[in-house]
C-alpha atoms as a PDB file:
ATOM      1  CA  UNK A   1       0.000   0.000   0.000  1.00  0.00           C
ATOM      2  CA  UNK A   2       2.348   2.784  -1.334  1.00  0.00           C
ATOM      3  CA  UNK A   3       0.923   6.447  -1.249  1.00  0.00           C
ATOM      4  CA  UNK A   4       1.386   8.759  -4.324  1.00  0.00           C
ATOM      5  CA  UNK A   5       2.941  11.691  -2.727  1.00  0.00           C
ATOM      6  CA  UNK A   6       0.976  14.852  -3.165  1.00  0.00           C
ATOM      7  CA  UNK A   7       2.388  17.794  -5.091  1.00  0.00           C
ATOM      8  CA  UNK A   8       3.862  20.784  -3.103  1.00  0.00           C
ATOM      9  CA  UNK A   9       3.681  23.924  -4.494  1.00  0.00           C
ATOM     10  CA  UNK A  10       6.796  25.558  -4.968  1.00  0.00           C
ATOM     11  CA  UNK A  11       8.231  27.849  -1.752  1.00  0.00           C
ATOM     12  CA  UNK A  12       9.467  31.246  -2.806  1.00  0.00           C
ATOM     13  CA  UNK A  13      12.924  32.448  -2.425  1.00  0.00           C
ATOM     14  CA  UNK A  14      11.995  36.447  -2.591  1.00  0.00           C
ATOM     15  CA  UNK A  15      11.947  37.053   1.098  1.00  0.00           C
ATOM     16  CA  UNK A  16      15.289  34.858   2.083  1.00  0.00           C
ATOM     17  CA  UNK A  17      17.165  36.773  -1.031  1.00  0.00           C
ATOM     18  CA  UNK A  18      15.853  40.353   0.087  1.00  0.00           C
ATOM     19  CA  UNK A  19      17.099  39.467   3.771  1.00  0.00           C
ATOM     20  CA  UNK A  20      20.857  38.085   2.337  1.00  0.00           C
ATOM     21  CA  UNK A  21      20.897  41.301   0.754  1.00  0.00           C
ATOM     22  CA  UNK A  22      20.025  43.241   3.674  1.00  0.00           C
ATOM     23  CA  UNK A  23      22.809  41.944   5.699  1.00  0.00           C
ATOM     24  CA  UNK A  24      25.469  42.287   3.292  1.00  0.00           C
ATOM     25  CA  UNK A  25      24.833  45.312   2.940  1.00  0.00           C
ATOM     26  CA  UNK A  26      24.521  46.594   6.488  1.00  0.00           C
ATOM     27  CA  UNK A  27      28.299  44.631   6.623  1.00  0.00           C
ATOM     28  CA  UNK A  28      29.549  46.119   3.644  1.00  0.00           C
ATOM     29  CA  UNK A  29      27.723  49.760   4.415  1.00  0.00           C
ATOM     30  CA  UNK A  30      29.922  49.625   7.592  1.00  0.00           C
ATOM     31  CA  UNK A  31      32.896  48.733   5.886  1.00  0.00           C
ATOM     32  CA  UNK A  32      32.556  51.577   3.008  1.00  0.00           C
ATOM     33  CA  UNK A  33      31.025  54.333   5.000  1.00  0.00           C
ATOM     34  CA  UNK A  34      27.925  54.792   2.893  1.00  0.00           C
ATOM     35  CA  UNK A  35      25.854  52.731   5.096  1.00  0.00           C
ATOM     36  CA  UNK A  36      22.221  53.565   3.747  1.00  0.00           C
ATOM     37  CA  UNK A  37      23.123  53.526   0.051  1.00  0.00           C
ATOM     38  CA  UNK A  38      24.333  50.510   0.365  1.00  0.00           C
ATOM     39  CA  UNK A  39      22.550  48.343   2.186  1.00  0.00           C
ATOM     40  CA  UNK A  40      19.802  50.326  -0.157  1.00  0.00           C
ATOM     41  CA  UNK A  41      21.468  48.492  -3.346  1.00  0.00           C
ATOM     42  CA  UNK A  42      21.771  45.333  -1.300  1.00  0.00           C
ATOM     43  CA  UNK A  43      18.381  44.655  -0.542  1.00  0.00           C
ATOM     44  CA  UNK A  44      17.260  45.594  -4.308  1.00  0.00           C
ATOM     45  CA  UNK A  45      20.074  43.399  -5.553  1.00  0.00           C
ATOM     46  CA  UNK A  46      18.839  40.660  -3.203  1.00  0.00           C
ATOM     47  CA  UNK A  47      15.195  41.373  -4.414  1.00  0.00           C
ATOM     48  CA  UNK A  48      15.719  41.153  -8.275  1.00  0.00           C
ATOM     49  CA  UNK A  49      17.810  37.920  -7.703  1.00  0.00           C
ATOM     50  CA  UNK A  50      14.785  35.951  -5.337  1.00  0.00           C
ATOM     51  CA  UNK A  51      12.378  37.084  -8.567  1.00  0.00           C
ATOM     52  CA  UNK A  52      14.344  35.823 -11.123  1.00  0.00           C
ATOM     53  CA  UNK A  53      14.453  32.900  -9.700  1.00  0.00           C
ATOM     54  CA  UNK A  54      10.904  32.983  -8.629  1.00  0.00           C
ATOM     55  CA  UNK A  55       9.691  33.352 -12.407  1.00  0.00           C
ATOM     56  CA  UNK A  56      12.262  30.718 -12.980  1.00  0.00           C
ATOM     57  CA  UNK A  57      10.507  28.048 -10.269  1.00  0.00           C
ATOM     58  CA  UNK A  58       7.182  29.275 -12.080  1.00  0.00           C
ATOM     59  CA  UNK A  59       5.672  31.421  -8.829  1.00  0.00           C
ATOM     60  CA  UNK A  60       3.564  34.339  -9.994  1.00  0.00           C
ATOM     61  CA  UNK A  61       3.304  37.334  -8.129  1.00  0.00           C
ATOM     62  CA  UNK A  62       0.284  38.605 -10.124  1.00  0.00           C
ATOM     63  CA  UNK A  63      -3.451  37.225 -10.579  1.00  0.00           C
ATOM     64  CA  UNK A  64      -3.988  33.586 -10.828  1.00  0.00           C
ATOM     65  CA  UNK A  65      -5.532  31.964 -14.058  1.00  0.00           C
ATOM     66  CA  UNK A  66      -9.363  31.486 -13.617  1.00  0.00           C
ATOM     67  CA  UNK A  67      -8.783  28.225 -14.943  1.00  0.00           C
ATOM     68  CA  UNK A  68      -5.475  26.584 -14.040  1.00  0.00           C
ATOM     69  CA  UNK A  69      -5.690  22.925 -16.303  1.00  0.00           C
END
């Protein structure tokens, strides 16, 4: 008596990649001087990465399909 297993969505990475980028650039912001710039670029670096690799993994930010089959 095996059981299929069910489907899981895929998780998105957007949040995890915006915090990475946060923290590097807090560290690096220290380091350089320019602390809100860069921690600034960090988190939109972070952000564009986690939704390129959303749309990659096939997670849609925008409205659903009425009719997903």
């Amino acid at each position: 008596m095996s059981r299929k297993p069910k489907k899981r969505q895929p998780t998105s990475v957007l949040p995890m990649c915006a915090t990475v980028g946060l923290f590097i650039g807090i560290g690096l912001g220290a380091l350089m001087g320019e602390f809100v710039l860069v921690m600034l670029i960090g988190v939109a670096a972070g952000s564009a990465l986690g939704f390129q690799l959303d749309r990659k993994n096939g997670i849609s930010y925008g409205r659903r399909p009425k009719n997903p089959h």
